[in-house]
N, C-alpha and C. Protein backbone atom coordinates (compact mmCIF):
# COMPACT_ATOMS: atom_id res chain seq x y z
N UNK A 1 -24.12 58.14 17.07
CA UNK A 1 -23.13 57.37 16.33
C UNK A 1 -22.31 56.52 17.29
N UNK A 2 -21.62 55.38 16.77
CA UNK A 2 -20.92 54.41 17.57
C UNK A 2 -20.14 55.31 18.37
N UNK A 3 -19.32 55.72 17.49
CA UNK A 3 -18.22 56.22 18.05
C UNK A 3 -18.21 57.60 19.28
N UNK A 4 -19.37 58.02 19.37
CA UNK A 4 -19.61 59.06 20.46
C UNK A 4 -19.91 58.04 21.82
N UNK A 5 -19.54 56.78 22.35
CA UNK A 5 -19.91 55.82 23.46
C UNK A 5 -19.02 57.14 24.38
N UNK A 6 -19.42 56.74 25.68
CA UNK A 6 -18.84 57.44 26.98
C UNK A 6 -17.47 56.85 26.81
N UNK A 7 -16.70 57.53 27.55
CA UNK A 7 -15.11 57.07 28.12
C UNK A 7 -15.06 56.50 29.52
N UNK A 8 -14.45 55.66 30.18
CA UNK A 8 -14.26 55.02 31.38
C UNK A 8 -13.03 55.36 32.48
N UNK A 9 -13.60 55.16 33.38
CA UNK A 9 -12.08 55.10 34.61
C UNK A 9 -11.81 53.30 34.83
N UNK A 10 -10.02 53.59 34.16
CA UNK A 10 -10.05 52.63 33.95
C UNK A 10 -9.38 51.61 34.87
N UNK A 11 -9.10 50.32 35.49
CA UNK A 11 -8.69 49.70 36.56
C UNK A 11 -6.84 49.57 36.54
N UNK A 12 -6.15 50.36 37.30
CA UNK A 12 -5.08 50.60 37.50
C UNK A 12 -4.40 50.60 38.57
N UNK A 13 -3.38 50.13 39.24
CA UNK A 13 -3.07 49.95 41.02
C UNK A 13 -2.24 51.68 41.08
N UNK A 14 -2.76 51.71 42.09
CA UNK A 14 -1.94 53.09 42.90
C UNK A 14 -2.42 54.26 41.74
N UNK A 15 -3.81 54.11 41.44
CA UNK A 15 -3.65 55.50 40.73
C UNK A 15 -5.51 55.61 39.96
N UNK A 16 -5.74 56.45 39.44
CA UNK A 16 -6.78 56.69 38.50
C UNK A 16 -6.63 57.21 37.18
N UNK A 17 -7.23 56.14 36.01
CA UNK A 17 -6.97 56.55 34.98
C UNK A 17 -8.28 56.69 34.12
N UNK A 18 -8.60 57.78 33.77
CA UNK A 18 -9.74 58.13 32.59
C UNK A 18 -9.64 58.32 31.78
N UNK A 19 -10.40 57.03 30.34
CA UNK A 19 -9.71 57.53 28.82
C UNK A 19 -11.16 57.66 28.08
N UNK A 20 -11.20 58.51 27.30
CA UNK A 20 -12.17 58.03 26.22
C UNK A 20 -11.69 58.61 24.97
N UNK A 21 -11.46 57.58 23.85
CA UNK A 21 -10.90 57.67 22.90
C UNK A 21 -11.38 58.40 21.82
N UNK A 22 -12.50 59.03 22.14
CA UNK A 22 -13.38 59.66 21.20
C UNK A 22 -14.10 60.50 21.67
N UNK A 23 -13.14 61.91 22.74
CA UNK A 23 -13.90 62.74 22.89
C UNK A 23 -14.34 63.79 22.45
N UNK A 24 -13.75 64.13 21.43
CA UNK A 24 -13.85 65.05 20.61
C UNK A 24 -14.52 64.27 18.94
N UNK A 25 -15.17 64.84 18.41
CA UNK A 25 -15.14 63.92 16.95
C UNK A 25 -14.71 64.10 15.97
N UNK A 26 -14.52 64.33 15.45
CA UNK A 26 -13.58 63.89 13.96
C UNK A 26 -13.42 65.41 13.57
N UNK A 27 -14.41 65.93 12.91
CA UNK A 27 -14.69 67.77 13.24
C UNK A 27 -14.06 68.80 13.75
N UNK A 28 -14.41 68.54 15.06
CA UNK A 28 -14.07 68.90 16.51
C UNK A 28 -12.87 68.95 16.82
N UNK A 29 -12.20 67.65 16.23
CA UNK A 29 -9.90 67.79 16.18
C UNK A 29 -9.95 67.80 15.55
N UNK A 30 -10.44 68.03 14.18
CA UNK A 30 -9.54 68.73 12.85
C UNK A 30 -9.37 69.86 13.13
N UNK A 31 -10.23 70.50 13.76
CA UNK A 31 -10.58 72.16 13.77
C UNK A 31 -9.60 72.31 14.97
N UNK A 32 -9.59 71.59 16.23
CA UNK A 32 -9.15 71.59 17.29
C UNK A 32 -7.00 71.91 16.43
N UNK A 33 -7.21 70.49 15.89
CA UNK A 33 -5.24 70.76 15.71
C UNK A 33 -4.94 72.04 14.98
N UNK A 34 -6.03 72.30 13.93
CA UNK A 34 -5.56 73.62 13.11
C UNK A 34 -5.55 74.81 13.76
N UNK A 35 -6.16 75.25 14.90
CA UNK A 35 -6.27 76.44 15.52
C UNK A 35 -5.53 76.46 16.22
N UNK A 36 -5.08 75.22 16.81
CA UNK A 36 -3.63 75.03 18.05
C UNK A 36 -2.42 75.19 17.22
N UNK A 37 -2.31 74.47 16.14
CA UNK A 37 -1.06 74.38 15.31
C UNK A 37 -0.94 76.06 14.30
N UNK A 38 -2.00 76.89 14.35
CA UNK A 38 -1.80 78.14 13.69
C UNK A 38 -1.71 79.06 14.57
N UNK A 39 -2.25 79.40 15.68
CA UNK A 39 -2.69 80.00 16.81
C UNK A 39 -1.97 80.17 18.01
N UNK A 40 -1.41 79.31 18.66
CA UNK A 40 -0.71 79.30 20.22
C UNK A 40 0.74 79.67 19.56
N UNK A 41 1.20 80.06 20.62
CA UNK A 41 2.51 80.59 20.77
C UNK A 41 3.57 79.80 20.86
N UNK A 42 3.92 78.74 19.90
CA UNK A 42 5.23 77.39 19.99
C UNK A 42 6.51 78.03 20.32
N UNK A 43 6.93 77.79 21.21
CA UNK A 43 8.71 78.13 21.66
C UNK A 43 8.78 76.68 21.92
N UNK A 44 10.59 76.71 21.64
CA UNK A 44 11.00 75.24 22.06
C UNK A 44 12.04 75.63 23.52
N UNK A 45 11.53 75.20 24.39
CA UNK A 45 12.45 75.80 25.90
C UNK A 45 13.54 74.88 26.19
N UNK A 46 14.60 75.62 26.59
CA UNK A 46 15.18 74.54 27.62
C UNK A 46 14.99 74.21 28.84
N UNK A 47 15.63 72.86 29.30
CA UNK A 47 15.13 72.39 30.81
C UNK A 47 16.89 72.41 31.37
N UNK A 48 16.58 72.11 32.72
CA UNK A 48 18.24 71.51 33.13
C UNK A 48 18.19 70.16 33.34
N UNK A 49 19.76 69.24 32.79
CA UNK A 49 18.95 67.95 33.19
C UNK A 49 20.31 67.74 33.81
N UNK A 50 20.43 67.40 34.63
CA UNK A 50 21.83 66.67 35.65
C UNK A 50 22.71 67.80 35.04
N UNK A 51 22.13 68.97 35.42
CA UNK A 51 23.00 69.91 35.84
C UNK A 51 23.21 70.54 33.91
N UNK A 52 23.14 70.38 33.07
CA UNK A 52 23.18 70.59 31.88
C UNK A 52 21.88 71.05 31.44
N UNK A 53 22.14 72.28 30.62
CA UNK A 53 20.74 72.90 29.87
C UNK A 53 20.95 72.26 28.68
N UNK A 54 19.52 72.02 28.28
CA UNK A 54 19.24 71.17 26.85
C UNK A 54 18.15 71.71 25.93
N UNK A 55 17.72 71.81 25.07
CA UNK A 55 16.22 71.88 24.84
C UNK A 55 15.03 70.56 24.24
N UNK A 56 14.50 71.30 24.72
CA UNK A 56 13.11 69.86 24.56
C UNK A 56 12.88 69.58 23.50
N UNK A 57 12.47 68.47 23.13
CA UNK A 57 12.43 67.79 21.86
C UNK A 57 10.69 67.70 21.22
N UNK A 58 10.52 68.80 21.33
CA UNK A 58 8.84 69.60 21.39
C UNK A 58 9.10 70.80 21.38
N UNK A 59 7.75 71.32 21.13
CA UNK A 59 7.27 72.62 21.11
C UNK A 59 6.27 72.87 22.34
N UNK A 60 6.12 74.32 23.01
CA UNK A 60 5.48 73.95 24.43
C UNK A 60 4.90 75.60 24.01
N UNK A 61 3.49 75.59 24.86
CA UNK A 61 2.91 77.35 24.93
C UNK A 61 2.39 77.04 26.10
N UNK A 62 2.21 77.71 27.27
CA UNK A 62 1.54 77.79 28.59
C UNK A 62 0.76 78.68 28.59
N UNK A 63 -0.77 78.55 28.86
CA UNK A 63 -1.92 79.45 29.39
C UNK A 63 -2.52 78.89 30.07
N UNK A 64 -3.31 80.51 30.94
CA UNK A 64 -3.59 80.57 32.08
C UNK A 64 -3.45 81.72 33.10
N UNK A 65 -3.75 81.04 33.76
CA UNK A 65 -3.80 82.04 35.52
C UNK A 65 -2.78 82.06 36.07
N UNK A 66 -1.64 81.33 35.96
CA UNK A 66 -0.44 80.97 37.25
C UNK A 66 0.57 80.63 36.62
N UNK A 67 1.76 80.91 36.96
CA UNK A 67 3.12 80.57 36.59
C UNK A 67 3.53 78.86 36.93
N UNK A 68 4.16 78.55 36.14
CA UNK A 68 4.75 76.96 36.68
C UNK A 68 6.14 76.59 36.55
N UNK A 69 6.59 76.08 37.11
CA UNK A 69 7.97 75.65 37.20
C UNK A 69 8.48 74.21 37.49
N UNK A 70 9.19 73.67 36.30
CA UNK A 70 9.54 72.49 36.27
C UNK A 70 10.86 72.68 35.17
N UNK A 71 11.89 71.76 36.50
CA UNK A 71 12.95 71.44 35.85
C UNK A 71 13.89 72.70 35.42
N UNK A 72 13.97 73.71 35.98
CA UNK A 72 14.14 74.84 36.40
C UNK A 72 13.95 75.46 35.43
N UNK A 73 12.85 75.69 34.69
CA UNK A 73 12.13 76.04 33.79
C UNK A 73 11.31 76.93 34.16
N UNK A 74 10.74 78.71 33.80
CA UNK A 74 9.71 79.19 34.90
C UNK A 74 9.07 79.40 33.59
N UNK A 75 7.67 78.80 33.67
CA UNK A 75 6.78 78.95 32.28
C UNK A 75 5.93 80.30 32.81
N UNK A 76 5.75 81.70 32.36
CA UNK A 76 4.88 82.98 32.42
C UNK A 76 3.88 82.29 31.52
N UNK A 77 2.36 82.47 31.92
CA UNK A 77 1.21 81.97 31.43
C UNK A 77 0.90 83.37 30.60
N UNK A 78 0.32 82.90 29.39
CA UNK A 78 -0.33 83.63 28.27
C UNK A 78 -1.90 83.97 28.38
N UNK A 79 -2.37 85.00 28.09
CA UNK A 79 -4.14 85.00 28.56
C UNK A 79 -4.98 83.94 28.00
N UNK A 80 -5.83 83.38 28.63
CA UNK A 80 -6.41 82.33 27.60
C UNK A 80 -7.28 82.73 26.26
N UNK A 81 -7.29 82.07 25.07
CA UNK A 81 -7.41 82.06 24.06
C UNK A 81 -8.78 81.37 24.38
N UNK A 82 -10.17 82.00 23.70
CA UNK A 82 -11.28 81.02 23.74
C UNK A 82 -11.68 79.97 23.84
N UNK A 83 -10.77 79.80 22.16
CA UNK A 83 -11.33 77.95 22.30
C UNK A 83 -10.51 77.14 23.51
N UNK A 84 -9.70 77.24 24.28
CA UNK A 84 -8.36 76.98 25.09
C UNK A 84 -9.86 77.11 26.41
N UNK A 85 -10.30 78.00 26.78
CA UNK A 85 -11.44 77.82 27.60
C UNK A 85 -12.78 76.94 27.73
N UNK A 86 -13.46 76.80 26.62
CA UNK A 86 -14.39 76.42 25.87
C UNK A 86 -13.79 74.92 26.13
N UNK A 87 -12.90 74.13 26.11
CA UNK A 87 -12.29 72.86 26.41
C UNK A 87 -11.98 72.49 27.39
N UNK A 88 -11.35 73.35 28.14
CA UNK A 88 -11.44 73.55 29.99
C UNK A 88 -12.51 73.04 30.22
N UNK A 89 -13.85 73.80 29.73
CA UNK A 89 -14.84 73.73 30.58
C UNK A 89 -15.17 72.15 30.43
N UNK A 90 -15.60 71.74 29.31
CA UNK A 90 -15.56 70.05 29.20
C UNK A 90 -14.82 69.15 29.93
N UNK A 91 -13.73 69.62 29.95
CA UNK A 91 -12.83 68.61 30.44
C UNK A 91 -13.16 68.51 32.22
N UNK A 92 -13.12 70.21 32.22
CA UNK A 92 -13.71 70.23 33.70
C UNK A 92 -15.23 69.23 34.65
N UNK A 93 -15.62 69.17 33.49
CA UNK A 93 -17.44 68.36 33.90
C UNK A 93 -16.74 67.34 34.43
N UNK A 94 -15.90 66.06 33.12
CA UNK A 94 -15.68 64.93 33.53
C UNK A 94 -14.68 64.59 34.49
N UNK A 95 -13.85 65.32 34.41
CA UNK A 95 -13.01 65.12 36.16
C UNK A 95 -13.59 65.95 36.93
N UNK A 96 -14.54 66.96 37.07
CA UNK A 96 -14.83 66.81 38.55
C UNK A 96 -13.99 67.86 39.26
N UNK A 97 -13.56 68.66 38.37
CA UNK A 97 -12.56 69.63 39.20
C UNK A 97 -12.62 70.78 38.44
N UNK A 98 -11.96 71.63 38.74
CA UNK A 98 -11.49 73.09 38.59
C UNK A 98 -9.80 72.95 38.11
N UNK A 99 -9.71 73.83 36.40
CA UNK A 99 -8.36 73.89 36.03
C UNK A 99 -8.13 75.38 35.47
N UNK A 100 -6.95 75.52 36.31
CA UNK A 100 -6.73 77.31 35.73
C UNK A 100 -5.42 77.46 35.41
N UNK A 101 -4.98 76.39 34.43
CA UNK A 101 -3.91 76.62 33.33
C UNK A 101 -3.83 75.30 32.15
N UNK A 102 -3.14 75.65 31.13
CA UNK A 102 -2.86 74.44 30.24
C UNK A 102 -1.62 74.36 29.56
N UNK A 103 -1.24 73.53 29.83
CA UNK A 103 0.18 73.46 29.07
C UNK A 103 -0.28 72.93 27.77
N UNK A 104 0.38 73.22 26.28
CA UNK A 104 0.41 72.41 25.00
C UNK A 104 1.58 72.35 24.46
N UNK A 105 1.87 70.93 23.92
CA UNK A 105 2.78 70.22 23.76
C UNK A 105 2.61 70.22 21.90
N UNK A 106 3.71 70.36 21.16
CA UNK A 106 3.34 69.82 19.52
C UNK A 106 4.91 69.16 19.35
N UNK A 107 4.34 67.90 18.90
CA UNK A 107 5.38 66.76 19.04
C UNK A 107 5.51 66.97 17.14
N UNK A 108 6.16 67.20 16.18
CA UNK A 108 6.31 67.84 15.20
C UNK A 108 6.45 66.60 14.37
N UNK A 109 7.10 65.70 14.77
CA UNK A 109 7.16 64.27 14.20
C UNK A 109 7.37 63.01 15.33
N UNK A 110 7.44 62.10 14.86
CA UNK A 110 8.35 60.95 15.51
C UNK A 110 8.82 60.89 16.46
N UNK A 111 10.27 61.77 15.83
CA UNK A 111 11.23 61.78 16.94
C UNK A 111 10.93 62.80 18.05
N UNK A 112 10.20 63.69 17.87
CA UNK A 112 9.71 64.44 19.28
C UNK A 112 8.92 63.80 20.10
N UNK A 113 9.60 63.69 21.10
CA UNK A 113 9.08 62.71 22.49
C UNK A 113 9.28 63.42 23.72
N UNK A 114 8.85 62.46 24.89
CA UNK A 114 8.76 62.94 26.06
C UNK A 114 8.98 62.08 27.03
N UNK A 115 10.11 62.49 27.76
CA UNK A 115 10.72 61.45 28.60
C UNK A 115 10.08 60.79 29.78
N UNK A 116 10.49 59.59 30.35
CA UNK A 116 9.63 59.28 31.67
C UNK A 116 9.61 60.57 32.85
N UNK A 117 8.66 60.60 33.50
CA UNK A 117 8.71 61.77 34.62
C UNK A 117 7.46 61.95 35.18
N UNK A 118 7.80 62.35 36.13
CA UNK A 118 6.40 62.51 37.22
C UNK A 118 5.74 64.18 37.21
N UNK A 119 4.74 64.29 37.19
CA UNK A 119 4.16 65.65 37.16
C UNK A 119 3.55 65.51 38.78
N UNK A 120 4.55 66.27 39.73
CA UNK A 120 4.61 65.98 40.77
C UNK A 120 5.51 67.05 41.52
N UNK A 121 5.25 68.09 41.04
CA UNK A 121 5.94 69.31 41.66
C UNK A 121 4.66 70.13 42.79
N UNK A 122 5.33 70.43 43.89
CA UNK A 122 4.42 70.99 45.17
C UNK A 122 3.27 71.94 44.59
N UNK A 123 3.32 72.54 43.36
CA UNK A 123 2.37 73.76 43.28
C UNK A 123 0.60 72.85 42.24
N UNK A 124 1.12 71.32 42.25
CA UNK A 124 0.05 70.61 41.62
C UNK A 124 -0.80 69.89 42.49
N UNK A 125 -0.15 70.13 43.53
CA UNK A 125 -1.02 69.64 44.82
C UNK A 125 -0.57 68.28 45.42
N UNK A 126 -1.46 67.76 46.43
CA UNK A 126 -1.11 66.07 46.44
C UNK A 126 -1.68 64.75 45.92
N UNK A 127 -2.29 65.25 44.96
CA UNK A 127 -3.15 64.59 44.28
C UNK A 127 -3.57 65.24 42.93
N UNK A 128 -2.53 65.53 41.85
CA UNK A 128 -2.79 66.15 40.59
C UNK A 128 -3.67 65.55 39.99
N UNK A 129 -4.51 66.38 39.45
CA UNK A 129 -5.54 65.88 38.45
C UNK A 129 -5.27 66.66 37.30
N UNK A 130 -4.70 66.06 36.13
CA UNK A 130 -4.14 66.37 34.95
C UNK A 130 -5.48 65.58 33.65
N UNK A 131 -5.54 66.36 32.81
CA UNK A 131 -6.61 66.07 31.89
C UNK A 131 -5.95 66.05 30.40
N UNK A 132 -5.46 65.08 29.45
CA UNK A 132 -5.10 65.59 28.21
C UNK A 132 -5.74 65.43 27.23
N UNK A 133 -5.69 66.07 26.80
CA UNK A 133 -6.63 66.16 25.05
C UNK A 133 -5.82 66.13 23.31
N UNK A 134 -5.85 65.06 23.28
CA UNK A 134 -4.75 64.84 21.91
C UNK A 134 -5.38 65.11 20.86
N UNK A 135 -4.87 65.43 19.84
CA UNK A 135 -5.31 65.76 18.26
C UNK A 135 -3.68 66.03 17.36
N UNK A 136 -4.08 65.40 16.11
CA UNK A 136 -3.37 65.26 15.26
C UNK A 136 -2.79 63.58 15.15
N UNK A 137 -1.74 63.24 14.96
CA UNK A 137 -0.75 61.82 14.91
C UNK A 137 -1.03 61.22 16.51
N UNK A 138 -1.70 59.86 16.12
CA UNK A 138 -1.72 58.92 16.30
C UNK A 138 -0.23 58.59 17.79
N UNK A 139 -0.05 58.20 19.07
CA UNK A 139 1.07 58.54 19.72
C UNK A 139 0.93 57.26 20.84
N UNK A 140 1.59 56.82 20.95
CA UNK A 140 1.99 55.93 22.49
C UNK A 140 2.35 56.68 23.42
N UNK A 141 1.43 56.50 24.61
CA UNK A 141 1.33 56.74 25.86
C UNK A 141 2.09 55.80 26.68
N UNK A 142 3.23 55.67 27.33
CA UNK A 142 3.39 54.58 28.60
C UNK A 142 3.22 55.04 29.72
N UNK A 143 3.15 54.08 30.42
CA UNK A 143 3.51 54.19 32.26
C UNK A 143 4.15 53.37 32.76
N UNK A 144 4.80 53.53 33.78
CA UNK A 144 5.32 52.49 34.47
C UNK A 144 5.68 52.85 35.87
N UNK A 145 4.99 51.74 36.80
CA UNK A 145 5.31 51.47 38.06
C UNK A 145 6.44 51.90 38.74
N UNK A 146 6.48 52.57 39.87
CA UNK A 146 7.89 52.85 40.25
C UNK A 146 8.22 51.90 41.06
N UNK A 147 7.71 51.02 41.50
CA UNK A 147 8.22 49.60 42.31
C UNK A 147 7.84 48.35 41.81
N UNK A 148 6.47 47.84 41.08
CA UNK A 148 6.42 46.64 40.25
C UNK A 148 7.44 46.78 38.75
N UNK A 149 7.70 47.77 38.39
CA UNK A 149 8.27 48.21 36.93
C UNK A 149 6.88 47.91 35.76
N UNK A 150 5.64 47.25 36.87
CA UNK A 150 4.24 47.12 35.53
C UNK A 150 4.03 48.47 34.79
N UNK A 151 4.01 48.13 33.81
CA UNK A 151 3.71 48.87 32.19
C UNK A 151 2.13 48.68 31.93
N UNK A 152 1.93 50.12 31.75
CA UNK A 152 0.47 50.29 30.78
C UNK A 152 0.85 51.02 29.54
N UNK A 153 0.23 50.91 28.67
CA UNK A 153 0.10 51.56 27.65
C UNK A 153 -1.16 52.01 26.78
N UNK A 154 -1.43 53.17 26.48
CA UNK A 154 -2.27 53.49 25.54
C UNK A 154 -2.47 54.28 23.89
N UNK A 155 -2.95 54.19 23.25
CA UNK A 155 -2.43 54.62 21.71
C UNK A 155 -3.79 56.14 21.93
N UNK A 156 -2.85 57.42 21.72
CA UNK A 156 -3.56 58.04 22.28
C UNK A 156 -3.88 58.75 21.06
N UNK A 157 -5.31 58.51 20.57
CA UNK A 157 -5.89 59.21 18.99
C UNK A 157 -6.41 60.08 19.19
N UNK A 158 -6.65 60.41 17.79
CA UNK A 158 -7.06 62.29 17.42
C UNK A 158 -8.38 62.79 18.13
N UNK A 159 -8.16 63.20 18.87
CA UNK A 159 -9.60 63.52 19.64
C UNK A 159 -9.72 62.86 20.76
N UNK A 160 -8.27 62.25 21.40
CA UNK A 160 -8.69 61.37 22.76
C UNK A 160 -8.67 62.28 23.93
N UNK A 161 -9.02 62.04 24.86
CA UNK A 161 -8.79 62.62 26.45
C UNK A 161 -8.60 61.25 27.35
N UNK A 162 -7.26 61.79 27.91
CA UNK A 162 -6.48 61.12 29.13
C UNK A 162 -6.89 61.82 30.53
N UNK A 163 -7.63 61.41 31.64
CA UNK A 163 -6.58 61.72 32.61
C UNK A 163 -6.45 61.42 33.66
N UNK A 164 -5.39 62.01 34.40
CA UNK A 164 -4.56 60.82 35.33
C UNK A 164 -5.00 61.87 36.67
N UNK A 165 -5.54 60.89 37.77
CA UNK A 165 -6.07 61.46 38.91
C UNK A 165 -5.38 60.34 40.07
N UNK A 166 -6.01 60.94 41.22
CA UNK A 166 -5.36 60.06 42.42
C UNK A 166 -4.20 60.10 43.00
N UNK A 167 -3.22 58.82 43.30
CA UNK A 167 -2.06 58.56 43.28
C UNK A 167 -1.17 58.33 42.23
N UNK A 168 -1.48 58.53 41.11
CA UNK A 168 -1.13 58.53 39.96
C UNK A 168 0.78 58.98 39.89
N UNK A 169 0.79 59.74 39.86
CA UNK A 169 1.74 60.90 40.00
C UNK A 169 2.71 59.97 41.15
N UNK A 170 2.13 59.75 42.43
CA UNK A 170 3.10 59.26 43.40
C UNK A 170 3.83 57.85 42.80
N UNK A 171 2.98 57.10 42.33
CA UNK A 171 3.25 55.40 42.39
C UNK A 171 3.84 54.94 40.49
N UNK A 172 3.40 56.21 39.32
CA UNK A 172 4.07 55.77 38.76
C UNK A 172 4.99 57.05 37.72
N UNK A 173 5.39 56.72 36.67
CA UNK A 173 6.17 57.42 36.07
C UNK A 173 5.37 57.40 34.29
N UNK A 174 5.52 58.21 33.34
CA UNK A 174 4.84 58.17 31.96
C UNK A 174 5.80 59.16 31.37
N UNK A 175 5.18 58.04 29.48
CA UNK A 175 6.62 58.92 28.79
C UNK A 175 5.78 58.87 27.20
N UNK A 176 5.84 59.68 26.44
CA UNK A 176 5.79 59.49 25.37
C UNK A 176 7.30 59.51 24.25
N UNK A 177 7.62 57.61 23.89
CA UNK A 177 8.62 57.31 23.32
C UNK A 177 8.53 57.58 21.91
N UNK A 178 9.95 57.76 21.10
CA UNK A 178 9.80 58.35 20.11
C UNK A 178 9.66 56.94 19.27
N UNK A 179 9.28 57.59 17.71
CA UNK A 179 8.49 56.39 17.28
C UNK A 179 9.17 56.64 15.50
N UNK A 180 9.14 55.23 15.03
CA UNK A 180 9.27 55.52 13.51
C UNK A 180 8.27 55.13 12.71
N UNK A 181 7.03 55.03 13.56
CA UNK A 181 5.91 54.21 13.19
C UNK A 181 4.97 55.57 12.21
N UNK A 182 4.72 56.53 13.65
CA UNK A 182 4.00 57.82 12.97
C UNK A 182 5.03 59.30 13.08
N UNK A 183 4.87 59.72 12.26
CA UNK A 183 5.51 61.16 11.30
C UNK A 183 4.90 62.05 11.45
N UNK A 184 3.91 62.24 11.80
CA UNK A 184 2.91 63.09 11.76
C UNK A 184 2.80 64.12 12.64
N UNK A 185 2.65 65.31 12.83
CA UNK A 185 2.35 66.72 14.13
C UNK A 185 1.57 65.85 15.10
N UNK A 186 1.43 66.05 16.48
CA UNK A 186 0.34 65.58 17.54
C UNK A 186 0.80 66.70 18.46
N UNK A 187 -0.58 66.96 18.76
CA UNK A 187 -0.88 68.01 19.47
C UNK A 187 -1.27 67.75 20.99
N UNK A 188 -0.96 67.90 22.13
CA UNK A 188 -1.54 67.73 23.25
C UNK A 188 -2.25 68.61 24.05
N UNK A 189 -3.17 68.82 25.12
CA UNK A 189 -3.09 69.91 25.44
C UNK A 189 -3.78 69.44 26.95
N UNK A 190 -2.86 69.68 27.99
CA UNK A 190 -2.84 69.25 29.63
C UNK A 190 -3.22 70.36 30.51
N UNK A 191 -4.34 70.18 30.81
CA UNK A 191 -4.80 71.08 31.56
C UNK A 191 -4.31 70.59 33.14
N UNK A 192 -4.38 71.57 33.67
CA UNK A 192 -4.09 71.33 35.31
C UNK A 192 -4.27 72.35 36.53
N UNK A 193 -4.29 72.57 37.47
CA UNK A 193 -4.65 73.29 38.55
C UNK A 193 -3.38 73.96 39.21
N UNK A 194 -2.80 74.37 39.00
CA UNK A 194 -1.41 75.26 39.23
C UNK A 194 -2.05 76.00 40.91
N UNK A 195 -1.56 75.57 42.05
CA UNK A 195 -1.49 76.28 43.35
C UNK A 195 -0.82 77.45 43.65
N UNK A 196 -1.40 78.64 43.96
CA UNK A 196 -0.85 79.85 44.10
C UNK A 196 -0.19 79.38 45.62
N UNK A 197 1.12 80.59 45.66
CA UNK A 197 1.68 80.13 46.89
C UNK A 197 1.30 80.53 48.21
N UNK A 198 -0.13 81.58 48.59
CA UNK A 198 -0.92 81.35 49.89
C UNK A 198 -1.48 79.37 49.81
N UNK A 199 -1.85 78.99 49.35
CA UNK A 199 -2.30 77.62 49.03
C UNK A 199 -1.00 76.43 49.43
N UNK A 200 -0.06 76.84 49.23
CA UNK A 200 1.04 76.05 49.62
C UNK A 200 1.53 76.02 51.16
N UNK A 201 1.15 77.17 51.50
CA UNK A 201 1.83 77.44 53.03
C UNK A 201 0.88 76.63 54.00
């Protein structure tokens, strides 16, 4: 079918970006959002932000192998859940790497967003390779340059996979802005390579 074409790495300065908008099929994220949206463990956490605790404007579950910490936040990883593996492994073929945790994100409507910020904490390495897998509502992706201020953007649909390799992380910044366009649940789910701390030293 058309819509099963490959996904591309796509041409971006200071960074690597891999999208294919149709990696999953239609099936595949229906089933995918309903088992995430009935199944994982949604808490809404707080972060600190300039010194003030807040909570996030999302829902977040962490699994995996390794603890993570961002924003003085310490996420304890949950055992992985099958299908939560079974997607790893895919995701794993096309980047080319090894991931032994996943963060998931459920943006509940609109107004749940996600601010600019770098996924760029020491235990992701120097060169994070982050993989996302969207299902549910339809969502804008940005980026932006931390020294041109150049903007990319992508509309990230039900069944897409993002991900961001390279210098990515160093050279720019990404946000998902809130929207009055779509209403709808969207589901994310970011796999990544969490460094134990012999690996850091």
């Amino acid at each position: 079918m058309l819509f099963e074409q490959q996904g591309e790495w796509l041409d971006i300065d200071d960074g690597k970006l891999y999208w294919h908008p149709h990696f999953l099929d239609a099936n595949e994220a229906d089933d995918l959002f309903q088992t995430c949206y009935q199944q994982l463990a949604w808490r809404q956490e707080s972060i600190t932000l300039f010194g003030n605790s807040v909570l996030q404007p999302r829902l977040q579950a962490w699994y995996g192998d390794a603890c993570y910490q961002y924003s003085g936040l310490m996420m304890q990883p949950l055992p992985w859940p099958d299908f939560l593996l079974t997607l790893k492994q895919r995701c794993e073929a096309i980047a080319d790497t090894s991931f032994n945790s996943v963060l998931a994100n459920l943006y509940r409507n609109g107004q749940d967003s996600m601010g600019y910020h770098q996924d760029n904490e020491p235990e992701l390495g120097h060169q994070p390779i982050i993989a996302s897998v969207s299902v549910g509502e339809q969502r804008r992706f940005t980026l932006k340059h931390l020294t041109t201020k150049q903007t990319y953007n992508l509309e990230l649909t039900h069944g897409s996979l993002l991900i961001m390799a390279g210098n990515l992380q160093h050279y720019w910044k990404h946000a998902l802005p809130k929207t009055q366009r779509f209403n709808q649940p969207r589901i994310n789910l970011t796999y990544r390579n969490i460094l134990t701390s012999k690996h850091l030293r």
